[in-house]
Protein backbone atom coordinates (compact mmCIF):
# COMPACT_ATOMS: atom_id res chain seq x y z
CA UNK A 1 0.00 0.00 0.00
CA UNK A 2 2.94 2.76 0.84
CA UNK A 3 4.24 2.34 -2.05
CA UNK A 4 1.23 2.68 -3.99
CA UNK A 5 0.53 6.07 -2.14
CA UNK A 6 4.19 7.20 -2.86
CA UNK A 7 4.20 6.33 -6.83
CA UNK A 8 0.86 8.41 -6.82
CA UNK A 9 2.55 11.17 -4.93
CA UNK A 10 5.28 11.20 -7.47
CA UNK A 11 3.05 11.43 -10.30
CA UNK A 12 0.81 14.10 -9.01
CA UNK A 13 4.26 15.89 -8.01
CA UNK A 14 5.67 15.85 -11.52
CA UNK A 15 2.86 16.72 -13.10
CA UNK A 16 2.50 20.20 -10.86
CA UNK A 17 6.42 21.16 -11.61
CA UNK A 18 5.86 20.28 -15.23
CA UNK A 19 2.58 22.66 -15.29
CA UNK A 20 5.18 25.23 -13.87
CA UNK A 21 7.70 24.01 -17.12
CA UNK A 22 10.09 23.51 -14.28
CA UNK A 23 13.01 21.13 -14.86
CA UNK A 24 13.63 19.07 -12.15
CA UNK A 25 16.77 20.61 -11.54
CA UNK A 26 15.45 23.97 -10.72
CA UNK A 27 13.03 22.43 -8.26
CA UNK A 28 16.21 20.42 -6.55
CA UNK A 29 18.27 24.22 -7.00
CA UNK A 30 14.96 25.88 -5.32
CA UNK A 31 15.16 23.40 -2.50
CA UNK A 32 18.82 23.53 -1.77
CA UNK A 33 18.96 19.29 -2.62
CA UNK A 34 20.76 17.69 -4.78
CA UNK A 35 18.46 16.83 -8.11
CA UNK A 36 18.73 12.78 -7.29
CA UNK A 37 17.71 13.77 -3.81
CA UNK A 38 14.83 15.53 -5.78
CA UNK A 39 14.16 12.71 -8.59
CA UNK A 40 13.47 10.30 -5.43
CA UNK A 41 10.37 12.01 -4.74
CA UNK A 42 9.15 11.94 -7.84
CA UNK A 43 10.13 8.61 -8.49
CA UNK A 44 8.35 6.96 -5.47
CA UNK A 45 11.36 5.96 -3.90
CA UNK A 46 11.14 7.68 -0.01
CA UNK A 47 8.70 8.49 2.24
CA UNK A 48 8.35 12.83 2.37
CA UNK A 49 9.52 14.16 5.33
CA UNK A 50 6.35 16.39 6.32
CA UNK A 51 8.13 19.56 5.69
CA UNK A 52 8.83 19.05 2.62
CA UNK A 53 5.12 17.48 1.71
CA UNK A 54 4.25 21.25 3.71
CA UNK A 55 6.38 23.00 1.32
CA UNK A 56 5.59 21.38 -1.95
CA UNK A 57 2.01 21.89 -1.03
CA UNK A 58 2.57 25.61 -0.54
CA UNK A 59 4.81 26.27 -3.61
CA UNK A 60 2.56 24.43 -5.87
CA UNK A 61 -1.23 25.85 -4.22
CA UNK A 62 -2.70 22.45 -3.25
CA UNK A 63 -3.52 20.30 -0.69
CA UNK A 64 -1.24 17.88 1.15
CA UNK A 65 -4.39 15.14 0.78
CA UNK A 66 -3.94 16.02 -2.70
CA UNK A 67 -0.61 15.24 -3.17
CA UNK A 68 -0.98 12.25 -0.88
CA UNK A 69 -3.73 11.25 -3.21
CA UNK A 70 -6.22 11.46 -1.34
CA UNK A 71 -8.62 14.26 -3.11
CA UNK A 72 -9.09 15.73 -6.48
């Protein structure tokens, strides 16, 4: 199941820096991580720290449930 809810958080997470036409090495610069460190959200490959989930949810103008998948 978690890593169900992580690929979908990856997903939803590229597709907001993409509407942005952000690369994802200007999300990783904006950040101050390293773009693998970056890529492994998007990929599905670590939990989110909830900071981070906080900030991606405030750069982008959604919901954390959204990003976790769990709304529209």
């Amino acid at each position: 199941m978690e890593k169900i809810l992580l690929v979908e958080f990856g997903k939803r997470l590229k597709a907001l820096r993409q509407g942005k036409s952000l690369k994802q090495t200007d999300m990783a610069e904006i950040m101050g991580i390293t773009s693998r460190q970056y890529q492994s959200y998007e990929y599905g490959e670590v939990n989110v720290p909830a900071t981070t989930l906080n900030f991606f949810a405030d750069f982008f103008g959604v919901t954390t449930d959204y990003l976790l998948g769990r709304g529209e």
